[in-house]
Protein backbone atom coordinates (compact mmCIF):
# COMPACT_ATOMS: atom_id res chain seq x y z
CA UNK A 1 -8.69 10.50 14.19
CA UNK A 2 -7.04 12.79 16.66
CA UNK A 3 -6.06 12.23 20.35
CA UNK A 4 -7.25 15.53 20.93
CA UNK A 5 -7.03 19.08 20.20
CA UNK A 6 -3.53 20.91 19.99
CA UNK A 7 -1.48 21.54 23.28
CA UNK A 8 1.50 23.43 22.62
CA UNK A 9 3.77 20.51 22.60
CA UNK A 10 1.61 18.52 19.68
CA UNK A 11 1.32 22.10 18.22
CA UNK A 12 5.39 22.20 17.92
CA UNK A 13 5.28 18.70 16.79
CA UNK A 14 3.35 19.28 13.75
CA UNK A 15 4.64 22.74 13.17
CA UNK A 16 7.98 20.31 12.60
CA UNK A 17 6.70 17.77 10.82
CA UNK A 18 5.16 19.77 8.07
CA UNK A 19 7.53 23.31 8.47
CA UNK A 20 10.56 22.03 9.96
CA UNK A 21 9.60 24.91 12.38
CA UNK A 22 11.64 24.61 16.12
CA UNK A 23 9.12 24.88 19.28
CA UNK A 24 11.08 28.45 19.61
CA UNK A 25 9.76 29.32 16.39
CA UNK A 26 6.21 27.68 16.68
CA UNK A 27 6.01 29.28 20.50
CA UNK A 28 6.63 32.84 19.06
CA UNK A 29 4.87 32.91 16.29
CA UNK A 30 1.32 31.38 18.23
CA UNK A 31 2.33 34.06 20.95
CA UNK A 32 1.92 36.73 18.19
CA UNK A 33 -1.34 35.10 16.68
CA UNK A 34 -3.02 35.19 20.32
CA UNK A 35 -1.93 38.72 20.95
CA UNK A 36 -3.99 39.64 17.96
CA UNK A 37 -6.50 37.56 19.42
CA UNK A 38 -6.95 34.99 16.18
CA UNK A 39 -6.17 31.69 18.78
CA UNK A 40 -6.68 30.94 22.08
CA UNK A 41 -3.59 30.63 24.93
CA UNK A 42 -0.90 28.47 23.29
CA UNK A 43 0.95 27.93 26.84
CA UNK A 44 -1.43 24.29 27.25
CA UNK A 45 -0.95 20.70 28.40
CA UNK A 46 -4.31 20.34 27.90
CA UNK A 47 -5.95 18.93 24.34
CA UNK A 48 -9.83 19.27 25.37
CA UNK A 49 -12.57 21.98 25.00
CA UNK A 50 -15.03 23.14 27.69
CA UNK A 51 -18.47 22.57 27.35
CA UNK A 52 -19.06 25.91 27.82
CA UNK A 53 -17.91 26.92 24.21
CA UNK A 54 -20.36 24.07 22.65
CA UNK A 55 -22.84 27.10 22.16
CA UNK A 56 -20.15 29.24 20.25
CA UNK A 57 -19.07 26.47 17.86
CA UNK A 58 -20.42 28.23 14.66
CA UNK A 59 -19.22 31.17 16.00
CA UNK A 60 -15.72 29.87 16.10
CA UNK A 61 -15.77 28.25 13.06
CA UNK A 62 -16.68 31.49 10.92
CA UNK A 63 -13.59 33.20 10.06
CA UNK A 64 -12.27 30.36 8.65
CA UNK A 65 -14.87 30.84 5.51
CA UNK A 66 -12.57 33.37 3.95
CA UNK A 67 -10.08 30.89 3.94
CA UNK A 68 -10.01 29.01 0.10
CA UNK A 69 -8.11 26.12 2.06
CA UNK A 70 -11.38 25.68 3.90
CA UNK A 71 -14.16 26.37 1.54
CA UNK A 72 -14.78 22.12 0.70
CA UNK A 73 -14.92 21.49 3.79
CA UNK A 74 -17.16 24.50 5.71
CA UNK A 75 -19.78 23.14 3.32
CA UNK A 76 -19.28 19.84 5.48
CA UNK A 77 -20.47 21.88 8.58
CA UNK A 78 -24.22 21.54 9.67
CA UNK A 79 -25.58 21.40 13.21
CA UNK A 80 -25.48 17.72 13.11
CA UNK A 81 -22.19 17.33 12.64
CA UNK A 82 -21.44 19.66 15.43
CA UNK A 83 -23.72 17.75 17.53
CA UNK A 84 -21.94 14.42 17.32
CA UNK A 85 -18.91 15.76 17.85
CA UNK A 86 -20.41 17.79 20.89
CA UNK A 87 -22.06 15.49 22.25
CA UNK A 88 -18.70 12.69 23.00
CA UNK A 89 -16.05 13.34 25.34
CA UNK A 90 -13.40 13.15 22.50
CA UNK A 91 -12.70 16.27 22.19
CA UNK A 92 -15.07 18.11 25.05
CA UNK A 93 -14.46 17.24 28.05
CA UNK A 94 -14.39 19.62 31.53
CA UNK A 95 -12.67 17.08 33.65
CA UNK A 96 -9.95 17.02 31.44
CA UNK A 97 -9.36 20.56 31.48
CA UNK A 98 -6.41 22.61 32.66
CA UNK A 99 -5.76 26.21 33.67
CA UNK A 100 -6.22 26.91 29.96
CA UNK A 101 -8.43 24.53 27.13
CA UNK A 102 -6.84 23.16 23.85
CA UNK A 103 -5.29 25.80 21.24
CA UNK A 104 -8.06 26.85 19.28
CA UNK A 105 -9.33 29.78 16.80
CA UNK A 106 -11.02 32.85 18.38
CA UNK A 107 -13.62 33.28 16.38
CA UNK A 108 -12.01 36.66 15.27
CA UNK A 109 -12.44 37.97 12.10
CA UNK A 110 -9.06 38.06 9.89
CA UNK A 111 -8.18 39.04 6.91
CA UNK A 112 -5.09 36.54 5.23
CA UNK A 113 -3.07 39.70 3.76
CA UNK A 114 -2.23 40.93 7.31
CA UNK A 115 -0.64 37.54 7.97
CA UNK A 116 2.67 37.02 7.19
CA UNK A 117 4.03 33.61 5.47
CA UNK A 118 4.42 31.99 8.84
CA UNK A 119 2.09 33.58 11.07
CA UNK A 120 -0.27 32.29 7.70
CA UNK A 121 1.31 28.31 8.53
CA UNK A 122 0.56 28.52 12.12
CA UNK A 123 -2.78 29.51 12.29
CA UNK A 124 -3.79 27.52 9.44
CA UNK A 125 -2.51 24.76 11.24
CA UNK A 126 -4.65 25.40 14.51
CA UNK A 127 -7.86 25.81 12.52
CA UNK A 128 -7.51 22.68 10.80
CA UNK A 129 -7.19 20.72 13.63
CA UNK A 130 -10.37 22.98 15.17
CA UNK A 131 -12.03 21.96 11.92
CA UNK A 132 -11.39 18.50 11.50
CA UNK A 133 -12.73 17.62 14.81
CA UNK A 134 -16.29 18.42 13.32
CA UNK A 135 -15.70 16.38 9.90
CA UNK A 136 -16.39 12.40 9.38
CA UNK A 137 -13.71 10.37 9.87
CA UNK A 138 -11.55 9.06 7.02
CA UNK A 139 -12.96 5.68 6.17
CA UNK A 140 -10.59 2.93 4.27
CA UNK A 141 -11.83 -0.50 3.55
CA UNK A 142 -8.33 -2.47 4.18
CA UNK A 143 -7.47 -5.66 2.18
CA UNK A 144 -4.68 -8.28 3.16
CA UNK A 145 -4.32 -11.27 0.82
CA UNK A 146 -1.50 -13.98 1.66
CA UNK A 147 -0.46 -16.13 -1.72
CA UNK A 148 0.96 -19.25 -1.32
CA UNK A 149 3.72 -19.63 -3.93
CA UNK A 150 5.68 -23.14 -3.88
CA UNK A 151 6.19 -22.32 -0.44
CA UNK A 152 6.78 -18.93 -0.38
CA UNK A 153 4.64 -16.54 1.29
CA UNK A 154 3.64 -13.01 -0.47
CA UNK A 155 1.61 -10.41 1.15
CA UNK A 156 -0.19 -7.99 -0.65
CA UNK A 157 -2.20 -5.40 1.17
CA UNK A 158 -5.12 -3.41 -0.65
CA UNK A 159 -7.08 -0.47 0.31
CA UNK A 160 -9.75 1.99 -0.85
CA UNK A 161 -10.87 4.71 0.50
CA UNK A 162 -14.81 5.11 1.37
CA UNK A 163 -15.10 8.25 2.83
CA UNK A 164 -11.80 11.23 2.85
CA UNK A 165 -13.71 12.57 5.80
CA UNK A 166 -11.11 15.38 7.52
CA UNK A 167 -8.79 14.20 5.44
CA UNK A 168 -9.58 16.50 2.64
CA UNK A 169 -7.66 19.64 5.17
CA UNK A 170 -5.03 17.81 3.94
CA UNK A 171 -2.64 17.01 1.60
CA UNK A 172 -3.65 12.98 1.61
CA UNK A 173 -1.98 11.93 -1.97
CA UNK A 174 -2.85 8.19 -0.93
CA UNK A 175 -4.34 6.43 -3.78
CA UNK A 176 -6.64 3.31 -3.70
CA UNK A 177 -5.25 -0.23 -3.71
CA UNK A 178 -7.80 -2.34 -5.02
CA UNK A 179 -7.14 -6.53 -4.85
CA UNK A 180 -9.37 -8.99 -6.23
CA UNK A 181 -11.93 -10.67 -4.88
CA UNK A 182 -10.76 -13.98 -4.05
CA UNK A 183 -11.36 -17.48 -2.11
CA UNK A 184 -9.18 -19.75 -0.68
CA UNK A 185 -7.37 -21.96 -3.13
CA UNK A 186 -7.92 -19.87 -6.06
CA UNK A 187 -4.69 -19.61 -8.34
CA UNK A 188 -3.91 -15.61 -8.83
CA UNK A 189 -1.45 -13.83 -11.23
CA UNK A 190 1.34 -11.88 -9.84
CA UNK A 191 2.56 -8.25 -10.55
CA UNK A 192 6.08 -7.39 -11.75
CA UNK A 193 6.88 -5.65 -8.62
CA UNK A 194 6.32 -9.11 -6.87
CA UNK A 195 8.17 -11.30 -9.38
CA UNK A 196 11.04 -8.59 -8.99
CA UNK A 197 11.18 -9.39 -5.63
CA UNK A 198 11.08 -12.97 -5.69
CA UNK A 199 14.23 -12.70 -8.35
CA UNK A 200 15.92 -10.26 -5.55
CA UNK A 201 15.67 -12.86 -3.29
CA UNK A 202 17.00 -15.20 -5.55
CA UNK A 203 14.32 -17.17 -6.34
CA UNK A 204 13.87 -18.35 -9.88
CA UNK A 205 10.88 -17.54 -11.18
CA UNK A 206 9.21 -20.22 -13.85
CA UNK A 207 6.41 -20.24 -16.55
CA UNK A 208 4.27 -23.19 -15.63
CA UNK A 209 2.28 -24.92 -17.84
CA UNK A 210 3.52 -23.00 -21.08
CA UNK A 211 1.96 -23.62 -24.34
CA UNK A 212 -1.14 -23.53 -23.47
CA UNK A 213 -2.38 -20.35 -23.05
CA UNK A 214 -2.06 -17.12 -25.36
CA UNK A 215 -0.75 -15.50 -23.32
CA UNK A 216 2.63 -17.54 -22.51
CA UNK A 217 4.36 -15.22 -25.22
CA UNK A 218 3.37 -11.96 -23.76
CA UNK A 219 5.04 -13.35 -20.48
CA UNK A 220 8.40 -14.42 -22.40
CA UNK A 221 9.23 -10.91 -22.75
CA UNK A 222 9.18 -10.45 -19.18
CA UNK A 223 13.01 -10.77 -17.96
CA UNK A 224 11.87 -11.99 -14.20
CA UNK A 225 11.41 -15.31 -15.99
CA UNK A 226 14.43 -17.99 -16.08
CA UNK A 227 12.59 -21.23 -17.09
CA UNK A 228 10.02 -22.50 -19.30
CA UNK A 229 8.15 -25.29 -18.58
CA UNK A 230 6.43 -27.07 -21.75
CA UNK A 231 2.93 -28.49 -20.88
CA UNK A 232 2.10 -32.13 -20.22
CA UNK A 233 -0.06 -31.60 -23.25
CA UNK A 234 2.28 -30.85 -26.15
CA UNK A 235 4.92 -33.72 -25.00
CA UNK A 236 1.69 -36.58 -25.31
CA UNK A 237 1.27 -35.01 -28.61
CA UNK A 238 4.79 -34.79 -30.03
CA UNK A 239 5.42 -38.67 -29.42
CA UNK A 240 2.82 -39.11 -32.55
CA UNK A 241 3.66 -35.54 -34.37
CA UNK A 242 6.39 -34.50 -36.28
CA UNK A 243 4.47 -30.95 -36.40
CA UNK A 244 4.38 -30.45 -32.90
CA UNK A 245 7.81 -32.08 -32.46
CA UNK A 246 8.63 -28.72 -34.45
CA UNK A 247 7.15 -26.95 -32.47
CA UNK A 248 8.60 -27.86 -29.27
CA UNK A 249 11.87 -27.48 -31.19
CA UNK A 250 11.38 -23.98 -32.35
CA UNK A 251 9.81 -23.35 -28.50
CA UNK A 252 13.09 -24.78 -26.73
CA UNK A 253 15.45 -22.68 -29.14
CA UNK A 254 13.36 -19.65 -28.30
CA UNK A 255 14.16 -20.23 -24.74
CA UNK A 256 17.60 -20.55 -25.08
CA UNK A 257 17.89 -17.29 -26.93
CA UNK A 258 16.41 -15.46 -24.31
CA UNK A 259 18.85 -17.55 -21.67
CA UNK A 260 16.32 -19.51 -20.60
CA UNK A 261 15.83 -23.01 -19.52
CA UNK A 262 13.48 -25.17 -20.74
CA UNK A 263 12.03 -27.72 -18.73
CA UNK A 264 9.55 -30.86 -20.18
CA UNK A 265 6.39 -31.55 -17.64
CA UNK A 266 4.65 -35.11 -17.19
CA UNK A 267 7.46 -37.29 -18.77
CA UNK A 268 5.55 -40.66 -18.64
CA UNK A 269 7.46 -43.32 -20.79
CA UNK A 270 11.65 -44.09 -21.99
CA UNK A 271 10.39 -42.71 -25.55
CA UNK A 272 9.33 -39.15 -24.34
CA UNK A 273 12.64 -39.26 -22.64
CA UNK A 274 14.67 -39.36 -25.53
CA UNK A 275 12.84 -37.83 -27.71
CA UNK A 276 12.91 -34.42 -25.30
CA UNK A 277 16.73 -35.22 -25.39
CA UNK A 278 16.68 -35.14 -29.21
CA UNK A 279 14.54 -31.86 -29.18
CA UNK A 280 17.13 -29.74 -27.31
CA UNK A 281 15.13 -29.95 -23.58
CA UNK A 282 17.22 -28.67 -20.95
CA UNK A 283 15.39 -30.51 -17.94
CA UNK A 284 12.61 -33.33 -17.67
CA UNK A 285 10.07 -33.36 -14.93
CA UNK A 286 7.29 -35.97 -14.47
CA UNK A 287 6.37 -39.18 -12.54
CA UNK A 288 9.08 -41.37 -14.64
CA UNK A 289 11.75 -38.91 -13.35
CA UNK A 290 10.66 -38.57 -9.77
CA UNK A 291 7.89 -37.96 -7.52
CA UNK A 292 7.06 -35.06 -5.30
CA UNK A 293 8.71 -35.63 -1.96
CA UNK A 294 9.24 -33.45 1.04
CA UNK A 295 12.05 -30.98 1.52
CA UNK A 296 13.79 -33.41 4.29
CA UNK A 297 13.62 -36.59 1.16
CA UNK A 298 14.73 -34.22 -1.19
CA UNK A 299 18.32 -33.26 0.80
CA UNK A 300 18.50 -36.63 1.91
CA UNK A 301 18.64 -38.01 -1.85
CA UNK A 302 20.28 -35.40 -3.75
CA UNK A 303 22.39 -33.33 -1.35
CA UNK A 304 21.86 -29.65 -1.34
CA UNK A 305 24.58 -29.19 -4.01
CA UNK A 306 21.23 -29.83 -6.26
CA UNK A 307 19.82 -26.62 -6.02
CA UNK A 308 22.21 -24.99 -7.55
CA UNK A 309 21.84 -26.60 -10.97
CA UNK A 310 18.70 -25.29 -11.84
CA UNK A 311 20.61 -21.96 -13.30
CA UNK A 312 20.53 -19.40 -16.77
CA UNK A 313 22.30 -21.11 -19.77
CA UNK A 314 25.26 -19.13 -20.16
């Protein structure tokens, strides 16, 4: 919520922000709207309201009815509401106050057609500040979720939005977020605007364990993708059939159409070794190859002139 009510300097401020009006601008047209007596002084430092105009709230708040920007939220305004807000020192407060209170509407009737285009901005502006004051707050339920992937740390941040409160003044065009529910440790899929991301930052992206699950295809077609890894599964199988030898063979030629590298999990045994060769496999992973090892092992044995093999066929 607010810091306050406007002063003229937060009153300039906004009138930027949102009209690219200068304070010049903003100071002559608010000195025009209080001459017709539709806002209060705009020469203020001060952002509060004195307690003396607590019994004049409704009062205040009236003309703004004929305003169709306003009509959601007037229906918003009931005594309650006016006593919360009334009854804090957020916005109300006499030993905060100035030689003149917080920029607020008169409680003068207007009609809009006698208000020119900017005149129209400015005092809009000033009531829905007055307005909002009296509103609930905007309530978002806020979701962070860090993903551990092979070492590489992805935050995705979700929200959804409980209550718009004053919000609905404005033009809020923010959308809800929503994440998962999840634990620690469970395994997650991740969007395309993540895997794009991870490719930007030159990270190649694999499909892990594929060949097992429908929908392995479906992710083929998506270009983030550079390597294929065949499941543990289908290599036990292939060493005993020639069916799913032909499969692995169609699978690995499928890869390399798309200019992609296929890589043979849990290699176990000298047969399944040669028999990957024989099927077209571009890289063999498993305990017979090599064990997991730390990052420090890793350089230490293969140089770092290794991790730049693991590329596209070309």
């Amino acid at each position: 919520m607010w810091d306050g009510v406007y002063s003229t300097l937060e009153l300039q401020k906004d009138a930027n922000r949102y009209f690219k009006f200068r304070a010049t601008k903003t100071d002559s047209i608010a000195q025009d709207l209080y001459e017709q007596g539709l806002i209060s002084y705009p020469r203020t430092s001060c952002r509060f309201i004195p307690t003396s105009l607590i019994p004049d709230i409704l009062k205040l708040l009236t003309p703004l009815k004929v305003f169709p920007e306003f009509e959601q939220a007037m229906k918003l305004i009931t005594t309650e509401a006016i006593n919360v807000t009334t009854t804090g020192k957020a916005y109300i407060d006499d030993a905060k106050l100035t030689d003149h209170h917080a920029i607020i509407p008169t409680g003068k009737m207007v009609d809009p057609a006698t208000l020119n285009e900017d005149q129209r901005k400015i005092y809009l502006l000033v009531a829905k500040r007055f307005l909002s004051i009296f509103l609930p707050p905007y309530k978002v339920a806020a979701t962070t979720v860090l993903l551990d992937c092979n070492g590489e740390s992805i935050l995705a941040k979700g929200r959804e939005i409980i209550d718009k409160g004053f919000s609905i003044l404005y033009q809020d065009k923010s959308k809800d977020i929503i994440l998962p529910n999840l634990e620690s440790g469970d395994i997650v899929k991740v969007s395309k605007p993540v895997l794009n991301g991870l490719v930007a930052r030159g990270i190649t992206v694999a499909i892990d364990d594929f060949g097992v699950d429908a929908s392995n295809l479906n992710s083929l077609g998506l270009p983030q993708f550079s390597v294929a890894k065949l499941d543990k599964s289908l290599i036990d199988q292939a060493e005993h059939s020639d069916r799913m030898q032909l499969v692995i063979k169609t699978a690995v030629e499928l890869c390399h159409d798309l200019n992609m590298l296929c890589v043979a999990e849990g290699i176990e045994t000298d047969n399944q070794i040669e028999l990957l060769k024989k099927l077209g496999c571009d890289r063999l992973q498993g305990y017979l190859i090599g064990k997991p090892m730390p990052a420090a092992d890793f350089f230490h044995q293969f140089g770092e002139a290794a991790l730049h093999k693991n590329r596209k066929r070309t």
